[in-house]
PDB file of N, CA and C in Angstrom:
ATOM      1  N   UNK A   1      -5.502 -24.835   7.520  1.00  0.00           N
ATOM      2  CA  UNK A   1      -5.250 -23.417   7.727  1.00  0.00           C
ATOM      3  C   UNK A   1      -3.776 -23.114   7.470  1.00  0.00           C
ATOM      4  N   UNK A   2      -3.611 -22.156   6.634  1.00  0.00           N
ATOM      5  CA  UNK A   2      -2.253 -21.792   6.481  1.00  0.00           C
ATOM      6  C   UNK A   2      -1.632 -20.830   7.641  1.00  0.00           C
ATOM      7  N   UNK A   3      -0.294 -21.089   8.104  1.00  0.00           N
ATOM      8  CA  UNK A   3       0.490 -20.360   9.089  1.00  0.00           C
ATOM      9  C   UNK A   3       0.939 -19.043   8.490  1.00  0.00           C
ATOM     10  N   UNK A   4       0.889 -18.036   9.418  1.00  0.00           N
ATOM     11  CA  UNK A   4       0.489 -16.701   9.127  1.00  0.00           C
ATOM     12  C   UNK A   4       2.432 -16.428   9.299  1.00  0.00           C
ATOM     13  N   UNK A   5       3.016 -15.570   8.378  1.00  0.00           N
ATOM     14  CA  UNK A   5       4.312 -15.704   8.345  1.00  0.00           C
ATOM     15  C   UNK A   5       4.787 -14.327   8.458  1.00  0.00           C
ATOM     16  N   UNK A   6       5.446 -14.430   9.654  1.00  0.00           N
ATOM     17  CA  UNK A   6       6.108 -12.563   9.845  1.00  0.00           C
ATOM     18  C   UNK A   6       7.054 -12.484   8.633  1.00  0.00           C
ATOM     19  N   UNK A   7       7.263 -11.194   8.592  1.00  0.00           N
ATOM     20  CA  UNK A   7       7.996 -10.235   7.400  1.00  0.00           C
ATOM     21  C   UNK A   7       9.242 -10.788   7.561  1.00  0.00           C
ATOM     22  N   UNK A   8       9.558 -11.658   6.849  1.00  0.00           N
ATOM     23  CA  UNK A   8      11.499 -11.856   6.469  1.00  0.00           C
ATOM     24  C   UNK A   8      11.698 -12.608   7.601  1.00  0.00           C
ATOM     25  N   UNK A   9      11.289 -13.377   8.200  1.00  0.00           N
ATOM     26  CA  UNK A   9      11.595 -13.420   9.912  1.00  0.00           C
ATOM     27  C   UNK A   9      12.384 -14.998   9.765  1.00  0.00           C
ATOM     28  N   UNK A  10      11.624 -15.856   8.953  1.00  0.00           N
ATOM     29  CA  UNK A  10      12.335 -17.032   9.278  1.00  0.00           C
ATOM     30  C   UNK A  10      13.206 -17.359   7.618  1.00  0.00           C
ATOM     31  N   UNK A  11      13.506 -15.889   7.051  1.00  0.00           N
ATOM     32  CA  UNK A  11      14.685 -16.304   6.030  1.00  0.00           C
ATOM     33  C   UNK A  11      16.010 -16.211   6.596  1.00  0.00           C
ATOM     34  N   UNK A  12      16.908 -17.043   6.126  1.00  0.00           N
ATOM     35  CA  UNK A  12      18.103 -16.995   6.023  1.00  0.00           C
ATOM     36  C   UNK A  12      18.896 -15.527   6.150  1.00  0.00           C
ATOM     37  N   UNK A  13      19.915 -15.338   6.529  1.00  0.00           N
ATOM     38  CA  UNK A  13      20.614 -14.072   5.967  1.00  0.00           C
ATOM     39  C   UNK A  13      21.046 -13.904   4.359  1.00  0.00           C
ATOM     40  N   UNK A  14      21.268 -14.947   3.807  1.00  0.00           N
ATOM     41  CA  UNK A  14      20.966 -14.624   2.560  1.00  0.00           C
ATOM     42  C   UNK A  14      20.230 -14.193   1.687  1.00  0.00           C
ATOM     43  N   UNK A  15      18.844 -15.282   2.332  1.00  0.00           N
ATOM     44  CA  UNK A  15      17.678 -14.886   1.851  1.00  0.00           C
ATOM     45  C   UNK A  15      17.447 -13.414   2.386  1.00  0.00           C
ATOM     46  N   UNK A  16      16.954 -13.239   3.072  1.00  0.00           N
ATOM     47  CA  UNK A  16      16.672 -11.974   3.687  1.00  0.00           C
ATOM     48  C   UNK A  16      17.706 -10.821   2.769  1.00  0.00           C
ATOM     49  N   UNK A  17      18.954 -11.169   1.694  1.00  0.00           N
ATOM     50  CA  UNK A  17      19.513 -10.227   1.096  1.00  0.00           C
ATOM     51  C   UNK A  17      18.476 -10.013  -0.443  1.00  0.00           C
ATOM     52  N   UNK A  18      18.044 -10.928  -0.478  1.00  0.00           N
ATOM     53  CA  UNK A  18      16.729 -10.803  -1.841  1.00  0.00           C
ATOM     54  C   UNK A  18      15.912 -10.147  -1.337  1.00  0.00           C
ATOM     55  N   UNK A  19      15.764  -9.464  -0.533  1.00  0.00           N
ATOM     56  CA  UNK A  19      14.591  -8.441  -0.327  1.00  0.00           C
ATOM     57  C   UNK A  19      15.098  -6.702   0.062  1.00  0.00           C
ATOM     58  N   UNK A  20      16.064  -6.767  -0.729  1.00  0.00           N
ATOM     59  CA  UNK A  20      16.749  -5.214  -0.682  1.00  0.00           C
ATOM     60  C   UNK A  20      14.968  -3.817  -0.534  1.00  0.00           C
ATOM     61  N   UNK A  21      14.656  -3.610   0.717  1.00  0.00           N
ATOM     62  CA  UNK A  21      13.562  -2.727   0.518  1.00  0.00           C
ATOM     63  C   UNK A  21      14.091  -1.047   0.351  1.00  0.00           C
ATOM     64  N   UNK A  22      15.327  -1.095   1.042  1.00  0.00           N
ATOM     65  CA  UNK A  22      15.976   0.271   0.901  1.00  0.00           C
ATOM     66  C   UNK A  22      15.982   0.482  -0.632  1.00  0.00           C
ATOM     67  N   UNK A  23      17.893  -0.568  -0.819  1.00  0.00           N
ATOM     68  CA  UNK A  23      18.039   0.044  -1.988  1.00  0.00           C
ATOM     69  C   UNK A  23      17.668  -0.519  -3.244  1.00  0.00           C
ATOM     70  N   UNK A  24      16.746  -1.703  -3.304  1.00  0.00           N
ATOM     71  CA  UNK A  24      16.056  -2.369  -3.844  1.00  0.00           C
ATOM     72  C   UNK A  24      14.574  -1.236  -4.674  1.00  0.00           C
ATOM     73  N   UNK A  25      14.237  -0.400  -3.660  1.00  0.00           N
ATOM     74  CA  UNK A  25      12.921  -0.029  -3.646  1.00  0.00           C
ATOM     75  C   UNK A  25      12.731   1.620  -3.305  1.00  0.00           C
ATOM     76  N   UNK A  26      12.977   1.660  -2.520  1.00  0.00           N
ATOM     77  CA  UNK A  26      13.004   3.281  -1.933  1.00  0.00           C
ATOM     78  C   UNK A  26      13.794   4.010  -2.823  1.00  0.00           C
ATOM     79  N   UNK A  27      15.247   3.842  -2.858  1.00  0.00           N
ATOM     80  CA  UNK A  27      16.358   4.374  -3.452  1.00  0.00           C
ATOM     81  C   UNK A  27      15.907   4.239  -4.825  1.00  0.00           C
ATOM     82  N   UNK A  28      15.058   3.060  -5.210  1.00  0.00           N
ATOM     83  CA  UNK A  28      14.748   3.542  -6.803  1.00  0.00           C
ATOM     84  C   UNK A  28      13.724   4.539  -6.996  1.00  0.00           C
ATOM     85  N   UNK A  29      12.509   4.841  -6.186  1.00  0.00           N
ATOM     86  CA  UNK A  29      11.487   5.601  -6.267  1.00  0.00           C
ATOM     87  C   UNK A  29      10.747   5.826  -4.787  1.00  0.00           C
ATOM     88  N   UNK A  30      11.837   7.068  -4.479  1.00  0.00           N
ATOM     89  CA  UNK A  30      11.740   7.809  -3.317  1.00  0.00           C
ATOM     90  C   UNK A  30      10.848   8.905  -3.711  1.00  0.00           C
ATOM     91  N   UNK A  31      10.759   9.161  -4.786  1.00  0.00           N
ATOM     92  CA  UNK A  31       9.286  10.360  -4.583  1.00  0.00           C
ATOM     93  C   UNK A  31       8.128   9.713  -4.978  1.00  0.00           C
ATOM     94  N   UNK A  32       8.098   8.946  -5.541  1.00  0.00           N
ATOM     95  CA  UNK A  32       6.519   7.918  -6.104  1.00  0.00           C
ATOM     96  C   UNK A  32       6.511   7.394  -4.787  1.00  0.00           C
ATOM     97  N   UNK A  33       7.011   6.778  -3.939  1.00  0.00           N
ATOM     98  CA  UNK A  33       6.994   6.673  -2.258  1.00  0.00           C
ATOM     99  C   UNK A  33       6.074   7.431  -1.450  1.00  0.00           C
ATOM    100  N   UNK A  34       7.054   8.959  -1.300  1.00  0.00           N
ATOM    101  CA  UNK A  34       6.700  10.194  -1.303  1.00  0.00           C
ATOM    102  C   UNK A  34       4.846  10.281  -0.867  1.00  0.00           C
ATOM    103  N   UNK A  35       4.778   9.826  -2.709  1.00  0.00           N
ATOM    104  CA  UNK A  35       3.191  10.336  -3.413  1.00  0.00           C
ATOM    105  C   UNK A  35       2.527   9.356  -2.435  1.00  0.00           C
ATOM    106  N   UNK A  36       2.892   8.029  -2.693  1.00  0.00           N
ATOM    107  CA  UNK A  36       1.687   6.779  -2.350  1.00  0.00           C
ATOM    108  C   UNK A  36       1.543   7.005  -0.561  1.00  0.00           C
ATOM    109  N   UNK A  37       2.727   7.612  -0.039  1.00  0.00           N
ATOM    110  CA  UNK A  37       2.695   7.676   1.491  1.00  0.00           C
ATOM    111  C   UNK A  37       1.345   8.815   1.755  1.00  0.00           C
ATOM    112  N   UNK A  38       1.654  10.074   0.772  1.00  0.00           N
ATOM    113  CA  UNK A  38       0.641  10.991   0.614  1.00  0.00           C
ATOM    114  C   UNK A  38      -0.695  10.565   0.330  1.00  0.00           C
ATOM    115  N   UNK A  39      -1.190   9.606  -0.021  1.00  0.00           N
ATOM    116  CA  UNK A  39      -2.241   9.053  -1.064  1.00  0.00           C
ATOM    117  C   UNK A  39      -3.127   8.481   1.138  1.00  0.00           C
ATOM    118  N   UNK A  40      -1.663   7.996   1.627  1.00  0.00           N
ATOM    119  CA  UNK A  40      -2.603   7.264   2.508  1.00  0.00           C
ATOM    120  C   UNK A  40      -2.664   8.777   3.680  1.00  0.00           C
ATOM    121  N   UNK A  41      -2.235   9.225   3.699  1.00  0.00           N
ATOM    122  CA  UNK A  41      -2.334  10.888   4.424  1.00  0.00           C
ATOM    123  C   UNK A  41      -4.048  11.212   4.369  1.00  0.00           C
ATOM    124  N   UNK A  42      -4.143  11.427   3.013  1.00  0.00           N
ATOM    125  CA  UNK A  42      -5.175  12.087   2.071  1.00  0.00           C
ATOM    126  C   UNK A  42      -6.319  11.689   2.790  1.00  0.00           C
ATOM    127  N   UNK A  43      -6.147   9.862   2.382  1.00  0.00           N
ATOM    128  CA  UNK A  43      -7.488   8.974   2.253  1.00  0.00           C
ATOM    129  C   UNK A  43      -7.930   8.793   4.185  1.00  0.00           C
ATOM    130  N   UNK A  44      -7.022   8.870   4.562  1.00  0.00           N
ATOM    131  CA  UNK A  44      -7.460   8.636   5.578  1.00  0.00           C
ATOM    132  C   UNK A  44      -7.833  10.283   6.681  1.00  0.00           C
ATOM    133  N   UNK A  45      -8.030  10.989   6.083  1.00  0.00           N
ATOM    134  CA  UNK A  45      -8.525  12.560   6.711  1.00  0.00           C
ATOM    135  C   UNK A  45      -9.809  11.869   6.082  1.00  0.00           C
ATOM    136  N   UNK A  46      -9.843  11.375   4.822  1.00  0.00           N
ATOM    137  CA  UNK A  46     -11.053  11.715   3.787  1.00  0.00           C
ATOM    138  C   UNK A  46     -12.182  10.603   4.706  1.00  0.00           C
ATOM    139  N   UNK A  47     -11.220   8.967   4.762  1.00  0.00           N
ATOM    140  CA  UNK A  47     -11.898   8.210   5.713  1.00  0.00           C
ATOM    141  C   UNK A  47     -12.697   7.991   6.565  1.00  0.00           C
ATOM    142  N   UNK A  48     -11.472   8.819   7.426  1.00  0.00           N
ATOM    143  CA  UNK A  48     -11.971   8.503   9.051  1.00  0.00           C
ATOM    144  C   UNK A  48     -11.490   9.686  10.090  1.00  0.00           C
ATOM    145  N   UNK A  49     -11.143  10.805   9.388  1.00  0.00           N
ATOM    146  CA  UNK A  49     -11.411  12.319   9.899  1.00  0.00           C
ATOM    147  C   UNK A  49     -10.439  13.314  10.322  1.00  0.00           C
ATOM    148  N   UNK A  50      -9.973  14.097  10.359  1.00  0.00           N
ATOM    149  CA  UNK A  50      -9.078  14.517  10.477  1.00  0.00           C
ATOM    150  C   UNK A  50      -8.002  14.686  11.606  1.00  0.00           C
ATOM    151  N   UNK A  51      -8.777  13.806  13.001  1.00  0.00           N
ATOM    152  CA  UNK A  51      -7.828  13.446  13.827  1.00  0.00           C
ATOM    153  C   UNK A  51      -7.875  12.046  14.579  1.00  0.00           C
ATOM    154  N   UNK A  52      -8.253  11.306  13.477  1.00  0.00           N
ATOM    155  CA  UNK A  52      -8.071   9.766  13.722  1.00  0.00           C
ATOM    156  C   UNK A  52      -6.275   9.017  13.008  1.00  0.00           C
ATOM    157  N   UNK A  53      -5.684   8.508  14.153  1.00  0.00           N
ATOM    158  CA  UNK A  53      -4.699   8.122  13.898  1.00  0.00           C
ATOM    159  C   UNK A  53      -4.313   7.428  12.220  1.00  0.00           C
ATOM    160  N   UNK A  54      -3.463   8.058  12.070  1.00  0.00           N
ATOM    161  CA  UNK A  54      -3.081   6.708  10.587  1.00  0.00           C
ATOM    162  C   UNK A  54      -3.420   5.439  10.558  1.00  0.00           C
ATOM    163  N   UNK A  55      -4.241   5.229   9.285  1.00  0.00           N
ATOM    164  CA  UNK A  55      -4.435   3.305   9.649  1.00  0.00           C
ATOM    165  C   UNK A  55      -5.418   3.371   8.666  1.00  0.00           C
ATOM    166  N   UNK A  56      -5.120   1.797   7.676  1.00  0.00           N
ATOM    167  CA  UNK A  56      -5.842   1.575   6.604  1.00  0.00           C
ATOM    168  C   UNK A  56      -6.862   0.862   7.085  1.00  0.00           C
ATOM    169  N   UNK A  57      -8.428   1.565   6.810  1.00  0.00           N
ATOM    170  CA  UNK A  57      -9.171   0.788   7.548  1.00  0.00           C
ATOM    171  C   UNK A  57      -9.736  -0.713   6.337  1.00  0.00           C
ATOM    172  N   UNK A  58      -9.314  -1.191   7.050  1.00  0.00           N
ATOM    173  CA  UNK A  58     -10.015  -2.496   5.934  1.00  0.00           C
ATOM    174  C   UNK A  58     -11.668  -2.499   5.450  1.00  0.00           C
ATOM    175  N   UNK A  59     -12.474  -2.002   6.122  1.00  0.00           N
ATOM    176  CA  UNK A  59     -13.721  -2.403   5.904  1.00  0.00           C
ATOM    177  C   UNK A  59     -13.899  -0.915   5.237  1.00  0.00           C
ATOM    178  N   UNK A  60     -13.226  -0.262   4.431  1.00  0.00           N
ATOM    179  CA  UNK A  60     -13.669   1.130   4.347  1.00  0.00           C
ATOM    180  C   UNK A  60     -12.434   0.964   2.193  1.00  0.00           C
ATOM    181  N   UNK A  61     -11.943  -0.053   2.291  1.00  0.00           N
ATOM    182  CA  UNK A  61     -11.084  -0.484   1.671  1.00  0.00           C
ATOM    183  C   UNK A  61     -11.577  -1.875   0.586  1.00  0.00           C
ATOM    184  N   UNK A  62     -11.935  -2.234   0.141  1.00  0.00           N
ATOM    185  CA  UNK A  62     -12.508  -3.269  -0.662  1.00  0.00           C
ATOM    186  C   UNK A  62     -12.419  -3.667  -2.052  1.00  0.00           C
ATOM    187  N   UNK A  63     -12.181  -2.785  -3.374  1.00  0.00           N
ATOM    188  CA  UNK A  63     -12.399  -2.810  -4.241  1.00  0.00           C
ATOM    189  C   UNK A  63     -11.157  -2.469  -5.100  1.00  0.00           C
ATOM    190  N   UNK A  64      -9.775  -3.163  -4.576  1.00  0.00           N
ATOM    191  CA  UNK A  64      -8.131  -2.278  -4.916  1.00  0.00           C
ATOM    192  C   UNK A  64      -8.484  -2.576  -6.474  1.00  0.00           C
ATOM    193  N   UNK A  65      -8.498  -3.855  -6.940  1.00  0.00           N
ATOM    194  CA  UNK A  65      -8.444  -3.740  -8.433  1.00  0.00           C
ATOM    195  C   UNK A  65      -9.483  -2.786  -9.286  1.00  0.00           C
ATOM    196  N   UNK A  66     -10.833  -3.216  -8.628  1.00  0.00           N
ATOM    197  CA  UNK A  66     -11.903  -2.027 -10.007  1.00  0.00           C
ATOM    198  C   UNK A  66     -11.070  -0.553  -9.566  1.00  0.00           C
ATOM    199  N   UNK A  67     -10.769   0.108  -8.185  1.00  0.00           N
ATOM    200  CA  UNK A  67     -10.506   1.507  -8.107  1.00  0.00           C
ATOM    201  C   UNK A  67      -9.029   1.644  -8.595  1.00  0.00           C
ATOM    202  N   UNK A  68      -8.529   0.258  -8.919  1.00  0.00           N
ATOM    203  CA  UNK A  68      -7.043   0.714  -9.556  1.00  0.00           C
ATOM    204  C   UNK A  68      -7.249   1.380 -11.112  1.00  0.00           C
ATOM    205  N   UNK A  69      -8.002   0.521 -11.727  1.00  0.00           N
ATOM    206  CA  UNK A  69      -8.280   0.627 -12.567  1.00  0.00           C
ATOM    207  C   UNK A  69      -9.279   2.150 -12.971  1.00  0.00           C
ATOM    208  N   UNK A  70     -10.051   2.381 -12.041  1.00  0.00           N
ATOM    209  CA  UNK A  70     -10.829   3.551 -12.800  1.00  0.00           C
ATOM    210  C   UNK A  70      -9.337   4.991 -12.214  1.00  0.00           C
ATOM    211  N   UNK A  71      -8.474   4.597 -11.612  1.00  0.00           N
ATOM    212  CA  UNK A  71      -7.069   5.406 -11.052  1.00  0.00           C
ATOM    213  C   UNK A  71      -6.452   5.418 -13.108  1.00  0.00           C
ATOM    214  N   UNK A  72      -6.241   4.381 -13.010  1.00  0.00           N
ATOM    215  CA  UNK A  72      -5.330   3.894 -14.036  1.00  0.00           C
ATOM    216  C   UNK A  72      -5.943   4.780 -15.246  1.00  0.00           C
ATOM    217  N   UNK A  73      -7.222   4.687 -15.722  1.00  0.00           N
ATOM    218  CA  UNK A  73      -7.841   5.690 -16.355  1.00  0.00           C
ATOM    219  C   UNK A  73      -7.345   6.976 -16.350  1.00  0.00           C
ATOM    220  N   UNK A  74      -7.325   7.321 -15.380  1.00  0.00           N
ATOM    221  CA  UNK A  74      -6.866   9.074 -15.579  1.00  0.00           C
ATOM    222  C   UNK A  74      -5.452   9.258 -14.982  1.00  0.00           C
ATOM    223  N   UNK A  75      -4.933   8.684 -15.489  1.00  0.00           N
ATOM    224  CA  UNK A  75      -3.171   8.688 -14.973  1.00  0.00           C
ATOM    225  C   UNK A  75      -2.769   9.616 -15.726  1.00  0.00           C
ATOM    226  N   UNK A  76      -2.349  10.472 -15.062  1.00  0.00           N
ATOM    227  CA  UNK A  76      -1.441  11.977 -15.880  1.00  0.00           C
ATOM    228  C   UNK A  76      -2.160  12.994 -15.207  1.00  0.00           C
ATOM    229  N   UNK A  77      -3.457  12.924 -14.844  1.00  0.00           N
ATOM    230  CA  UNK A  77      -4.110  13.948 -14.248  1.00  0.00           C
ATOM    231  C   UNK A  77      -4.269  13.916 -12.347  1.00  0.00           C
ATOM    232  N   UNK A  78      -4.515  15.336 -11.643  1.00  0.00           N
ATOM    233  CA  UNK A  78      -4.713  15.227 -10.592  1.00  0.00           C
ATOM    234  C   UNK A  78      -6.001  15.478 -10.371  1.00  0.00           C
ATOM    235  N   UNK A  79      -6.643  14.343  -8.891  1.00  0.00           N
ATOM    236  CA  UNK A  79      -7.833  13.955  -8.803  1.00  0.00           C
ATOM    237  C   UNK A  79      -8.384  15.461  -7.894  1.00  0.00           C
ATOM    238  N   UNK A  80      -9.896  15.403  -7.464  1.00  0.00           N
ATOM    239  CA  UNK A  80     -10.411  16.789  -7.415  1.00  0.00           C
ATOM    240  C   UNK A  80      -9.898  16.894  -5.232  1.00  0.00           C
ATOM    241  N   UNK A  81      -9.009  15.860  -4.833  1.00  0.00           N
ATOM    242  CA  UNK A  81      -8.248  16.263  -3.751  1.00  0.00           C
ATOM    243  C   UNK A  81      -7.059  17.316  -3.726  1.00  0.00           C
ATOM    244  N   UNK A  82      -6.570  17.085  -4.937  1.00  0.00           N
ATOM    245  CA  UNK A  82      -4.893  17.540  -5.311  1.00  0.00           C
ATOM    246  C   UNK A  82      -4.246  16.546  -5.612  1.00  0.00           C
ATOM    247  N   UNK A  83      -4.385  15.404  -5.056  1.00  0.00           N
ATOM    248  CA  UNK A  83      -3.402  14.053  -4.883  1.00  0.00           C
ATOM    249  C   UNK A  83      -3.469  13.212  -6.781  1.00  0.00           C
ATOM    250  N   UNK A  84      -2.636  12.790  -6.877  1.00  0.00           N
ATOM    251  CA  UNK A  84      -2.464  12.075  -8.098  1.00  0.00           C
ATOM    252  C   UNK A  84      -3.043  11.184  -8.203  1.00  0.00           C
ATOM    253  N   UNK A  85      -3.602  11.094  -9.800  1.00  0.00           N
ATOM    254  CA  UNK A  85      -4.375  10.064  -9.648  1.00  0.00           C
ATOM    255  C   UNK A  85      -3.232   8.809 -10.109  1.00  0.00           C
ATOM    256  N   UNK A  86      -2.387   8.654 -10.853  1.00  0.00           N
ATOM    257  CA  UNK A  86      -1.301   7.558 -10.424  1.00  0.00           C
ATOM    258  C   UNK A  86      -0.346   6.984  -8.925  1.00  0.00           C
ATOM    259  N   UNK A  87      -0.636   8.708  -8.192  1.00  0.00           N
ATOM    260  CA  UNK A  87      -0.317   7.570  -6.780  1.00  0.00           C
ATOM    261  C   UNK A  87      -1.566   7.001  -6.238  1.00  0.00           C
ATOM    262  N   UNK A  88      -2.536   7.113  -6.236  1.00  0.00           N
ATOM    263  CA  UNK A  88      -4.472   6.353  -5.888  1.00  0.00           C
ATOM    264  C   UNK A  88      -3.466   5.084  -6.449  1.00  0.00           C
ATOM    265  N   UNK A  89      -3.430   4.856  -7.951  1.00  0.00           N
ATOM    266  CA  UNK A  89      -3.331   3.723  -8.457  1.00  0.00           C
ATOM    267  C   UNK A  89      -2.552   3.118  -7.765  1.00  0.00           C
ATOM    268  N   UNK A  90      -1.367   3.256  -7.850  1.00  0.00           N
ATOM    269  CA  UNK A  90       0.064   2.972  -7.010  1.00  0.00           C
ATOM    270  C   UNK A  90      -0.482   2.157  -5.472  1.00  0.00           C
ATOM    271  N   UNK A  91      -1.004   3.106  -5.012  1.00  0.00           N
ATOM    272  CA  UNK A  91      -1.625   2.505  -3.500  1.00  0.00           C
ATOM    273  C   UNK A  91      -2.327   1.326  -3.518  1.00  0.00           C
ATOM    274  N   UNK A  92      -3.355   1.864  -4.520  1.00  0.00           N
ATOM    275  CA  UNK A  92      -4.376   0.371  -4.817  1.00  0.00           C
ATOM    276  C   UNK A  92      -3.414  -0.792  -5.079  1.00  0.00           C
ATOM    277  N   UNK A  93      -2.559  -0.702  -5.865  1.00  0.00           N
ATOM    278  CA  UNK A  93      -1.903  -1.937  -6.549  1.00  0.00           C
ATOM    279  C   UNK A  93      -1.010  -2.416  -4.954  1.00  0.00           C
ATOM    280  N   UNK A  94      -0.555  -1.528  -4.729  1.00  0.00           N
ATOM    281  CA  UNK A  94       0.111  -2.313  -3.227  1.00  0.00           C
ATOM    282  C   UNK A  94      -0.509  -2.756  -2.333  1.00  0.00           C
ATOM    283  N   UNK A  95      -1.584  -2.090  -1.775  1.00  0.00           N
ATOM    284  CA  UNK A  95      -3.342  -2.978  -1.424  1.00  0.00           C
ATOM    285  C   UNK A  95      -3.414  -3.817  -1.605  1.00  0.00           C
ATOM    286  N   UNK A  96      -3.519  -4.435  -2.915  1.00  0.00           N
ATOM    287  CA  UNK A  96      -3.944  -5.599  -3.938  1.00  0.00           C
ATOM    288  C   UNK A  96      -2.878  -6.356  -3.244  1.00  0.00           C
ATOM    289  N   UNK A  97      -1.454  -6.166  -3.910  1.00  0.00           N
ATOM    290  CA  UNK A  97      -0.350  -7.156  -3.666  1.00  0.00           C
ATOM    291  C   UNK A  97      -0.402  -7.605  -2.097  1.00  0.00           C
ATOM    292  N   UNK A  98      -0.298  -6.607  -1.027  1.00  0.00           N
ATOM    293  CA  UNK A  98      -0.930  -7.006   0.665  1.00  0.00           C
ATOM    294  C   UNK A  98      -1.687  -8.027   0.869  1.00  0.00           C
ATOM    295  N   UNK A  99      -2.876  -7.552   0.494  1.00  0.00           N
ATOM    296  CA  UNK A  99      -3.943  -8.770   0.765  1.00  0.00           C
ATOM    297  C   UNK A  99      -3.524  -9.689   0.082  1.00  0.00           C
ATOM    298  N   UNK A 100      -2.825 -10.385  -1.512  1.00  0.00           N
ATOM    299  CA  UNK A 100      -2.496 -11.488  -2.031  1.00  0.00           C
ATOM    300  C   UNK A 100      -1.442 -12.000  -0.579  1.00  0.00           C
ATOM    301  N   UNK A 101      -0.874 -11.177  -0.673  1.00  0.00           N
ATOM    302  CA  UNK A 101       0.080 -12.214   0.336  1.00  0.00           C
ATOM    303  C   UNK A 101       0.068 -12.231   1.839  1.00  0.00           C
ATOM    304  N   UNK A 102      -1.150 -11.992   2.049  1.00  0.00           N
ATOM    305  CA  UNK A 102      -2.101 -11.664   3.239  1.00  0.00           C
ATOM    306  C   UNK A 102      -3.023 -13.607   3.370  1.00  0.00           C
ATOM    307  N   UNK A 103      -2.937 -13.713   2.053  1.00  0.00           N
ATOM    308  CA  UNK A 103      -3.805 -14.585   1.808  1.00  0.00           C
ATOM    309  C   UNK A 103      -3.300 -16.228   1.425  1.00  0.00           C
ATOM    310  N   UNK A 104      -2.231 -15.312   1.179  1.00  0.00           N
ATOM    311  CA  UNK A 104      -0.889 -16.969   0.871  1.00  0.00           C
ATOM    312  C   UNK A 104      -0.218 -16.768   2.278  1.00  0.00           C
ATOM    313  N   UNK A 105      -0.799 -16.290   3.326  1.00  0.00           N
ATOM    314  CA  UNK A 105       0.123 -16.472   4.249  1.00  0.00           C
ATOM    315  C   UNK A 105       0.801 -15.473   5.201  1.00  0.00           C
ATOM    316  N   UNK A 106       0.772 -14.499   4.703  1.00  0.00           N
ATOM    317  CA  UNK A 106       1.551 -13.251   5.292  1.00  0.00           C
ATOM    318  C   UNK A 106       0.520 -12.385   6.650  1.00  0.00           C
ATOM    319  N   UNK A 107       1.510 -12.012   7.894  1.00  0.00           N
ATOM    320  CA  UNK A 107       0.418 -11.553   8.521  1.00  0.00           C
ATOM    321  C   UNK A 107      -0.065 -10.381   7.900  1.00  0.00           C
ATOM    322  N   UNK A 108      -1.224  -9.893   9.174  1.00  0.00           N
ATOM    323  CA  UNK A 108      -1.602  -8.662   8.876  1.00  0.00           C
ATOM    324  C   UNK A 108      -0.785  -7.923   9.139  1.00  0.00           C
ATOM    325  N   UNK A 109      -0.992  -6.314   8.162  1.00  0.00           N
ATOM    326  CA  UNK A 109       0.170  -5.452   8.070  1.00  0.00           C
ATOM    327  C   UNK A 109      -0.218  -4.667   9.199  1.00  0.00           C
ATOM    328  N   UNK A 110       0.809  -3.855  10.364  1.00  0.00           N
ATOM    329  CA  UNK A 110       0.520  -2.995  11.334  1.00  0.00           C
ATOM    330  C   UNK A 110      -0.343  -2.139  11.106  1.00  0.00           C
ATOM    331  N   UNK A 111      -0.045  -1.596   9.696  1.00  0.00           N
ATOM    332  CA  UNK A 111      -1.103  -0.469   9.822  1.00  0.00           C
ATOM    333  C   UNK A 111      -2.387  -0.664   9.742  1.00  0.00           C
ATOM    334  N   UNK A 112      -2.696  -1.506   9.550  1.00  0.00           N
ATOM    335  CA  UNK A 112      -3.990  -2.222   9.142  1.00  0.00           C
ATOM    336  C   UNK A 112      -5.080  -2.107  10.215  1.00  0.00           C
ATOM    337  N   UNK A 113      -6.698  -2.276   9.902  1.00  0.00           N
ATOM    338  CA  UNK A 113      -7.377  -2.501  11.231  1.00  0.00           C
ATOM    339  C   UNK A 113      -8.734  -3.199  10.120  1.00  0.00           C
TER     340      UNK A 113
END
């Protein structure tokens, strides 16, 4: 069984400087952020109702690569929510990347259930 590894916790201070999330990440794409933060707004009214707390439900969640992909399809256009269909994609792909390193090791993410 592999040991489940908190976020940055047992890097170095150096190490821990290779993971710039501010200005590494945010500071480069603070409104595609923005969108994908919106994407989980959306999905989860659409989910699990309009006054159930924030939270990606896993069992409601399954399929990040095929729905990235049928996202990826209509990139440029907005889906029949309002929401973009490149931030859907965007989300999915960070989904995807989660669970990979969900799976090499990483705990579960808070928001998660």
């Amino acid at each position: 069984m592999t040991e489940k590894k908190e976020l940055l916790k047992d890097k170095t201070p150096a190490q821990r400087k290779e993971y710039p999330i501010g200005t590494g990440f945010l500071d480069y794409f603070p409104h595609a952020a923005a969108e994908v933060a919106n994407v989980s707004f959306v999905g989860n009214i659409q989910h699990n109702g309009p006054n159930t707390p924030l939270h990606w439900d896993r069992s409601k969640s399954t399929d990040e690569a095929d729905a990235l992909i049928r996202h990826y399809l209509q990139r440029g256009t907005i889906d029949s929510d309002g929401v973009r269909h490149s931030a859907k994609l965007a989300w999915r792909a960070m989904a995807l990347l989660e669970k990979e390193l969900e799976e090499a090791g990483a705990l579960l993410a808070q928001g998660a259930r």
